[in-house]
C-alpha atoms as a PDB file:
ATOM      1  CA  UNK A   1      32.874  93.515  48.213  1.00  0.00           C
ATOM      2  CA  UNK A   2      31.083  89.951  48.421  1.00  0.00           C
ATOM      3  CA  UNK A   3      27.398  89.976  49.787  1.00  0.00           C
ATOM      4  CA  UNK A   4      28.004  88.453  53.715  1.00  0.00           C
ATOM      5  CA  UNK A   5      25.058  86.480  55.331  1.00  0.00           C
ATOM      6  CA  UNK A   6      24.801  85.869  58.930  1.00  0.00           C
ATOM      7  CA  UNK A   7      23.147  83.327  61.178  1.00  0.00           C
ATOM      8  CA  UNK A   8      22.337  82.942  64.849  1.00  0.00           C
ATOM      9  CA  UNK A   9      23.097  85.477  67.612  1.00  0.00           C
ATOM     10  CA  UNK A  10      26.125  86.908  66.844  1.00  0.00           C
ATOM     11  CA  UNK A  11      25.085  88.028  63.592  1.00  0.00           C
ATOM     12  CA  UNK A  12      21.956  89.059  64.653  1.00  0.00           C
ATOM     13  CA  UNK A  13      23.653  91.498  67.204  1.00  0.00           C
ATOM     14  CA  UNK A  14      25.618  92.796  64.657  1.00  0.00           C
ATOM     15  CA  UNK A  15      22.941  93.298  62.095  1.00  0.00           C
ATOM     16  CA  UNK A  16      21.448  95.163  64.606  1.00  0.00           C
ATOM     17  CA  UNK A  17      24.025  97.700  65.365  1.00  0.00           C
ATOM     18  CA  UNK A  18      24.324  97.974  61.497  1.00  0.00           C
ATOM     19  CA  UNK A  19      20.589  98.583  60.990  1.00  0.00           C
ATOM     20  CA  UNK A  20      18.532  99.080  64.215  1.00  0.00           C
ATOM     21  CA  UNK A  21      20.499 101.863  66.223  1.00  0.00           C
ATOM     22  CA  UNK A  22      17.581 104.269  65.834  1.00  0.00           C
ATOM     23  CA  UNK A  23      15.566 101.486  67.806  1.00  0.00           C
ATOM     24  CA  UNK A  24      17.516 101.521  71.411  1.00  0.00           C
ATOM     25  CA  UNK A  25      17.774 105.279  70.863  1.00  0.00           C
ATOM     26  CA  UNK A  26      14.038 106.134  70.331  1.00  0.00           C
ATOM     27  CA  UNK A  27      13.256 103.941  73.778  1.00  0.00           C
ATOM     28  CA  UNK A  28      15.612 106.208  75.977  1.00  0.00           C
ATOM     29  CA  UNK A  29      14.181 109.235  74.161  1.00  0.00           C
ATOM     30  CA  UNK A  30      18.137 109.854  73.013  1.00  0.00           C
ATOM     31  CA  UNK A  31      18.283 112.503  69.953  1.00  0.00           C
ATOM     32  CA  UNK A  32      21.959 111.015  69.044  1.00  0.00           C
ATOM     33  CA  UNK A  33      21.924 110.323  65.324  1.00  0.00           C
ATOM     34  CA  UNK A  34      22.979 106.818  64.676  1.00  0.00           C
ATOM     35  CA  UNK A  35      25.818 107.816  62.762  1.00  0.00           C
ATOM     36  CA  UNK A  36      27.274 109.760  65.436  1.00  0.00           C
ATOM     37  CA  UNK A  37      27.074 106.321  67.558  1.00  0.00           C
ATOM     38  CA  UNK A  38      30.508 104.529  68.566  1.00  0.00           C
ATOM     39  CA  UNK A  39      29.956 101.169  68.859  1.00  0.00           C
ATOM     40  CA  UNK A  40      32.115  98.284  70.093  1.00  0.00           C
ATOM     41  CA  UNK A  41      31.071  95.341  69.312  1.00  0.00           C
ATOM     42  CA  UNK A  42      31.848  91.819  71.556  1.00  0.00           C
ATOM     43  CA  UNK A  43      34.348  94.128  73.888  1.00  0.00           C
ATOM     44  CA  UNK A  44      35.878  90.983  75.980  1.00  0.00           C
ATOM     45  CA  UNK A  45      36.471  91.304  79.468  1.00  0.00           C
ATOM     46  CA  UNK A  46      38.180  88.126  79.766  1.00  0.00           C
ATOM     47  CA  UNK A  47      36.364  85.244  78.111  1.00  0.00           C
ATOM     48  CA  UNK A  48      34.968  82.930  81.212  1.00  0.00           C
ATOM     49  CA  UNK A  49      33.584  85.266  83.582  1.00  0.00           C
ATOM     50  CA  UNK A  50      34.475  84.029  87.655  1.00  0.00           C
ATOM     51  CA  UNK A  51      33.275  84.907  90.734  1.00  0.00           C
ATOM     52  CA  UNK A  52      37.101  85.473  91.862  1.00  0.00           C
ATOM     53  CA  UNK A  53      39.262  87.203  89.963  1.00  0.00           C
ATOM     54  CA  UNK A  54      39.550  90.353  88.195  1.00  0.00           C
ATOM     55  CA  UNK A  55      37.876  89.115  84.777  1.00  0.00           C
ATOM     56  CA  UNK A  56      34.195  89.530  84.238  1.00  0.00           C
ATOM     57  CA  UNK A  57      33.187  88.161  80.554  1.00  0.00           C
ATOM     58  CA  UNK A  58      31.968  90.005  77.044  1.00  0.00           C
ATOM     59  CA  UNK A  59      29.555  92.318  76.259  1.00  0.00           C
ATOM     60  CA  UNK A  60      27.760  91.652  72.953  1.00  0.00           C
ATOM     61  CA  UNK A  61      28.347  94.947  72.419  1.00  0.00           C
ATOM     62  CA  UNK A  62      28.148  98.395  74.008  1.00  0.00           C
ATOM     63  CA  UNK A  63      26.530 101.218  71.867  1.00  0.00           C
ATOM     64  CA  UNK A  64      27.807 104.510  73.368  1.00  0.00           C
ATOM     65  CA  UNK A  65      25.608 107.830  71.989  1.00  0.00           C
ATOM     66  CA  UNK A  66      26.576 111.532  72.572  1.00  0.00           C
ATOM     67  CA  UNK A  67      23.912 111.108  75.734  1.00  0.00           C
ATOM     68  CA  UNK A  68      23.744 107.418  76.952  1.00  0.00           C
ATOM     69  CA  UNK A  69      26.074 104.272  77.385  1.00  0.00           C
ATOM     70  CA  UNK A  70      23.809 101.153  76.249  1.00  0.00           C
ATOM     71  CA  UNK A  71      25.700  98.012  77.551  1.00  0.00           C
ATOM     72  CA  UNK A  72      24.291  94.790  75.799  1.00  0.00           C
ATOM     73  CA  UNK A  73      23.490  91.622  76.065  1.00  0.00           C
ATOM     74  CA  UNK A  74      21.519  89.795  73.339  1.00  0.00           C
ATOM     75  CA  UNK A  75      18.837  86.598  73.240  1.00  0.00           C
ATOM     76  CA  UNK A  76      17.018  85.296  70.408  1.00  0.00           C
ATOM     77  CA  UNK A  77      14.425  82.736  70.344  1.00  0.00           C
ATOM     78  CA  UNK A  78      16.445  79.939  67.748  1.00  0.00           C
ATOM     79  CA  UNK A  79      13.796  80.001  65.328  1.00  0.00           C
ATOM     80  CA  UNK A  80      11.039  78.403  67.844  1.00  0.00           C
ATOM     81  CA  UNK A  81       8.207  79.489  69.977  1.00  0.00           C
ATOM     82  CA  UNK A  82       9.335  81.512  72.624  1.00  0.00           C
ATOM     83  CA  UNK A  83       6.095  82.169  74.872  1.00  0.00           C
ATOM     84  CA  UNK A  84       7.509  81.449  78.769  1.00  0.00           C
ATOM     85  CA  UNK A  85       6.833  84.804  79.511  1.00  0.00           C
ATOM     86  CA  UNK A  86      10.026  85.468  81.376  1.00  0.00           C
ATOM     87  CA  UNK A  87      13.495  85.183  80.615  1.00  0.00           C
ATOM     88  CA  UNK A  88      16.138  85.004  83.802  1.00  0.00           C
ATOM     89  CA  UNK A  89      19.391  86.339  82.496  1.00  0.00           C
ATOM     90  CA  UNK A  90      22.323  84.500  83.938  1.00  0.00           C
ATOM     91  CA  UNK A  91      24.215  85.247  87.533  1.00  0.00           C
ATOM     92  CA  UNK A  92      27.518  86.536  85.571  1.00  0.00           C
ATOM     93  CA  UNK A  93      25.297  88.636  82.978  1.00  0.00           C
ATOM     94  CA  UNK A  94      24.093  90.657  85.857  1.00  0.00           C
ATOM     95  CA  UNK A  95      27.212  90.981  87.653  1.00  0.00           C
ATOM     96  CA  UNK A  96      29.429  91.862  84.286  1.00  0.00           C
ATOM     97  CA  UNK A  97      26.952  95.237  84.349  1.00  0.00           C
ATOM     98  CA  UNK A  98      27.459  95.835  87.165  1.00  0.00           C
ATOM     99  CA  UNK A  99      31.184  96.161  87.548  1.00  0.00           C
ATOM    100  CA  UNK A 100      31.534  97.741  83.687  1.00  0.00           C
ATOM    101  CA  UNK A 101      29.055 100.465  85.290  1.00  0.00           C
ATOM    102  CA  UNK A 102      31.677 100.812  88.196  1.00  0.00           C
ATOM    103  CA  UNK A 103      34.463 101.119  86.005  1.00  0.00           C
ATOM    104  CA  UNK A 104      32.516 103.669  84.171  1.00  0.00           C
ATOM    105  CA  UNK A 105      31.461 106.005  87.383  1.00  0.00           C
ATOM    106  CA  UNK A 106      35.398 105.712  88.557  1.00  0.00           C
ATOM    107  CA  UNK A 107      37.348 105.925  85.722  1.00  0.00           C
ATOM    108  CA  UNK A 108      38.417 109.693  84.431  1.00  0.00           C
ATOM    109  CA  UNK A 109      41.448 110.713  81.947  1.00  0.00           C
ATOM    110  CA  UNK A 110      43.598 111.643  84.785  1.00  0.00           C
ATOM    111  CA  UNK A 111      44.116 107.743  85.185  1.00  0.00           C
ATOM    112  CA  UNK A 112      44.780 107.076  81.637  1.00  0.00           C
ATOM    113  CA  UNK A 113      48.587 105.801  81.671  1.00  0.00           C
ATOM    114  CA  UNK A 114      48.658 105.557  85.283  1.00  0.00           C
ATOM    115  CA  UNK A 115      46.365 102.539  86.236  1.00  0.00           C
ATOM    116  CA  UNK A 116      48.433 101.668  89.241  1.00  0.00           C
ATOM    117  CA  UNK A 117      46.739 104.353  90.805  1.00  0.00           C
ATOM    118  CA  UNK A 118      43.665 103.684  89.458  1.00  0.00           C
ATOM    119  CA  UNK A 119      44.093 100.365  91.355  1.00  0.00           C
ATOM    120  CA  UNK A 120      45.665 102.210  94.466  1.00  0.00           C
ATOM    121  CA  UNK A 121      43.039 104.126  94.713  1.00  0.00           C
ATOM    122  CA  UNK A 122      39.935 101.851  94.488  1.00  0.00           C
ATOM    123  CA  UNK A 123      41.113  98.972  95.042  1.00  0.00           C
ATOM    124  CA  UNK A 124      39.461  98.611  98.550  1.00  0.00           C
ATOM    125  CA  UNK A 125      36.149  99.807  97.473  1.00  0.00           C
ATOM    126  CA  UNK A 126      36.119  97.901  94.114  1.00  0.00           C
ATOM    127  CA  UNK A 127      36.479  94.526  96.536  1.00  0.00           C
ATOM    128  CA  UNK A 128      34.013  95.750  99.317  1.00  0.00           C
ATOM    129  CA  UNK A 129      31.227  96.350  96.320  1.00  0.00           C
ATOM    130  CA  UNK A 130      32.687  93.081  94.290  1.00  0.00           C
ATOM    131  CA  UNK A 131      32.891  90.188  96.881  1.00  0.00           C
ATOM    132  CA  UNK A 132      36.225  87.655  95.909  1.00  0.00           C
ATOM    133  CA  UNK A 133      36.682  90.356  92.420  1.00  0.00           C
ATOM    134  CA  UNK A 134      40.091  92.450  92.349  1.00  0.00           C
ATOM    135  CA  UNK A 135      40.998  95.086  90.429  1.00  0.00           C
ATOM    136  CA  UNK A 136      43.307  93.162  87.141  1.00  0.00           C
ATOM    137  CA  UNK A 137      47.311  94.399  87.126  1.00  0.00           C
ATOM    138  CA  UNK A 138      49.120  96.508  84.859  1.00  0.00           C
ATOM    139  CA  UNK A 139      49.739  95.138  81.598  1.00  0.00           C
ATOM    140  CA  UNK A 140      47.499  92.458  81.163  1.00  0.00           C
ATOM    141  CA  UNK A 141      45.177  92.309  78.386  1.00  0.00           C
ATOM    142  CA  UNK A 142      42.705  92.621  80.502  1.00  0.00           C
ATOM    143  CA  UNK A 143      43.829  96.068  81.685  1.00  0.00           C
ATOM    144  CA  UNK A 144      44.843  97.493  78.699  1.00  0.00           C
ATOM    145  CA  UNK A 145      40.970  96.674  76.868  1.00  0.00           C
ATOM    146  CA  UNK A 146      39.031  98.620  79.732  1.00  0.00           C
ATOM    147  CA  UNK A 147      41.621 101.350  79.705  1.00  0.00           C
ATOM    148  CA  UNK A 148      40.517 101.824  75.768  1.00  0.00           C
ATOM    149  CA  UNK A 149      37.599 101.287  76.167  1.00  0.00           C
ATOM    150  CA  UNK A 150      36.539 103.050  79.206  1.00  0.00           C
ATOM    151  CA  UNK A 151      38.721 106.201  77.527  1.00  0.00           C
ATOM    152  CA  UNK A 152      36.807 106.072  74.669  1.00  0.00           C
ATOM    153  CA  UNK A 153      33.549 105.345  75.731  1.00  0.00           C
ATOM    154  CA  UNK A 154      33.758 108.775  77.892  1.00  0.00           C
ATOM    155  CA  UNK A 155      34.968 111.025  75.776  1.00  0.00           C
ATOM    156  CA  UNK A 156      31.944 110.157  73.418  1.00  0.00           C
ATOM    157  CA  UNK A 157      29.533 110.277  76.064  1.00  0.00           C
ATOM    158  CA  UNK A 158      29.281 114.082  76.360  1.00  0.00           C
ATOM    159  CA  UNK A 159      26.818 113.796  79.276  1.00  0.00           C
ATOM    160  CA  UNK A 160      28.113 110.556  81.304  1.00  0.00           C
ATOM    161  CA  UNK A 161      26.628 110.398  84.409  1.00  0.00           C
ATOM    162  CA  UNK A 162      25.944 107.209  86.704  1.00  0.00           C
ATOM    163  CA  UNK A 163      22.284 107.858  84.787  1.00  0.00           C
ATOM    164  CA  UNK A 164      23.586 107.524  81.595  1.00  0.00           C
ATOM    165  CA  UNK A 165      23.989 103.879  82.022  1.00  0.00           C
ATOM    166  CA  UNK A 166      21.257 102.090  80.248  1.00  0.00           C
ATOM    167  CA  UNK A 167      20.917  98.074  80.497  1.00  0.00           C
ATOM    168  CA  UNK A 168      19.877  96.256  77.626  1.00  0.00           C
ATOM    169  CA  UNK A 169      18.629  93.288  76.373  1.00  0.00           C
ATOM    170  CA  UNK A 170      18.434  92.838  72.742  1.00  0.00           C
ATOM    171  CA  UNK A 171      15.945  90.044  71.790  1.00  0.00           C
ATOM    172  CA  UNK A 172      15.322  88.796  68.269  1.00  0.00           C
ATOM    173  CA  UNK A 173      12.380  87.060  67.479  1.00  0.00           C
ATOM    174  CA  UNK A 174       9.926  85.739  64.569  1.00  0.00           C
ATOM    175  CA  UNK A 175       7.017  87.508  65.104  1.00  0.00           C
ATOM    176  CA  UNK A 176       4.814  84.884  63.664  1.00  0.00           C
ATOM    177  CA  UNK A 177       5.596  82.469  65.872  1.00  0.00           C
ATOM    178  CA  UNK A 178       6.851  84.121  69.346  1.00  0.00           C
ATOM    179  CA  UNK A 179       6.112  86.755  71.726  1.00  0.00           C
ATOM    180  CA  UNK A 180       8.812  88.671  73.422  1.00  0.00           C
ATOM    181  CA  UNK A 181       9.468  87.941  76.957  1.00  0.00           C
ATOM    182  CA  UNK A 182       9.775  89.757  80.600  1.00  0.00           C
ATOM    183  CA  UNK A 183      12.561  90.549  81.896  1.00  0.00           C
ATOM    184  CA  UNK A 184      13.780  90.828  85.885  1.00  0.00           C
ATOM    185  CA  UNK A 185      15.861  93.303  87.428  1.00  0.00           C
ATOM    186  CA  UNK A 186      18.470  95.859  85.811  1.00  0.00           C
ATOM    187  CA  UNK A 187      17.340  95.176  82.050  1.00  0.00           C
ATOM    188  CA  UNK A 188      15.699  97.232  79.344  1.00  0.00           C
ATOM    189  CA  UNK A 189      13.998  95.046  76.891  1.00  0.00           C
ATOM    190  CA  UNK A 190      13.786  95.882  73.054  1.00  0.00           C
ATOM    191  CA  UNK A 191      12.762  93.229  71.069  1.00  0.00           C
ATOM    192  CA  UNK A 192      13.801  93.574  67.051  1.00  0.00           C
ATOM    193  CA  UNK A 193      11.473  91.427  64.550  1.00  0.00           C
ATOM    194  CA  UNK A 194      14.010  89.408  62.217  1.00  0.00           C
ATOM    195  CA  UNK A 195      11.314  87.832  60.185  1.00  0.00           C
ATOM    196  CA  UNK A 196      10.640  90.181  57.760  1.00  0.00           C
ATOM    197  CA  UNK A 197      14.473  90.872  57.013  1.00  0.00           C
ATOM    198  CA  UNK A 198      15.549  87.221  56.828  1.00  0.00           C
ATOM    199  CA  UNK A 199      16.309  85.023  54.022  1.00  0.00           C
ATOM    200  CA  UNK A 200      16.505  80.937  54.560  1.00  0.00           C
ATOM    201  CA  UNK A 201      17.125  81.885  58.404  1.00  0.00           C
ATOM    202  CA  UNK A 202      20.221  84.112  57.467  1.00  0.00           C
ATOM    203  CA  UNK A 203      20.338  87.965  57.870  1.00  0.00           C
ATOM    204  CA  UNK A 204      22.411  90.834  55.131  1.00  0.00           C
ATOM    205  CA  UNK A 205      25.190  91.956  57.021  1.00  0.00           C
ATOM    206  CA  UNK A 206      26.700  93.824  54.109  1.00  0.00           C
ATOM    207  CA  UNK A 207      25.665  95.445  52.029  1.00  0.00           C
END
């Protein structure tokens, strides 16, 4: 197969997952081995997250382990200084984790085929927590990606719990010329030096 090159954040996420597992792991103290990792990489949620409506954006990926389920969002500094000190994730970034980890705490196999009463069920509680978000309907796209997902995801996860969920934010940087940032609120930093694995700005995705 040809030699593929990548540049900017989307192939920096994916290099990542390809080469840097054992980084998230080692921070949550997770004993997985990378190669028993499922990873989905830019799950969509619906493409323009809303505040109304039942569709909530895309991950850059979710890296589920035998132990934890990382849900990820990913920054990188554009090949400048990066030395603000802070960096304020977006409104929708914040709420997308938030409702993924709902789906994740209320979802179970006994729904799997039957999301009408998935939505029967928690459909009162999923607007009470969610202001102006509903539950999607059967058959959309929409539905039929969490129900995968979601399936998948837990049966991996051999010891979900509403613990298990770990925010993160991946952020690439050049260490020669920026400093990783702070982050607010429900997000686990881990910063990943590119510079040393680059060539002309562009990282090896395969081999």
């Amino acid at each position: 197969m040809s030699k593929i090159l990548g540049y900017g954040e989307d192939a920096f996420t994916l290099w990542a997952l390809k080469r840097h597992i054992p980084i998230i792991l080692e921070r949550f103290l997770d004993e997985t081995a990378p190669s028993d990792c499922l990873v989905f990489y830019r799950p969509s949620f619906g493409r323009r997250s809303k505040k109304s409506g039942s569709i909530f954006g895309e991950f850059d990926a979710i890296l589920v382990s035998s132990e934890n389920i990382y849900l990820i969002e990913s920054k990188w500094d554009n090949l400048s200084e990066f030395k603000n000190g802070e960096l304020s994730l977006r409104e929708e970034q914040d709420l997308r984790h938030q409702i993924f980890a709902w789906y994740l705490t209320h979802w179970t196999k006994k729904y799997s085929d039957k999301w009408e009463s998935f939505v029967e069920e928690h459909q009162n509680d999923f607007k009470k927590q969610f202001k102006g978000k509903t539950l999607p309907p059967t058959g959309k796209l929409l539905t039929k990606n969490l129900e995968f997902v979601l399936t998948e995801a837990l049966e991996h996860c051999k010891k979900f719990s509403s613990n298990n969920i770990k925010n993160i934010l991946l952020f690439f940087y050049n260490e020669k010329k920026s400093t990783p940032p702070k982050v607010r609120r429900i997000f686990t930093l881990i910063p990943i030096d590119y510079s040393k694995e680059t060539r002309g700005n562009f990282v090896t995705l395969y081999p």
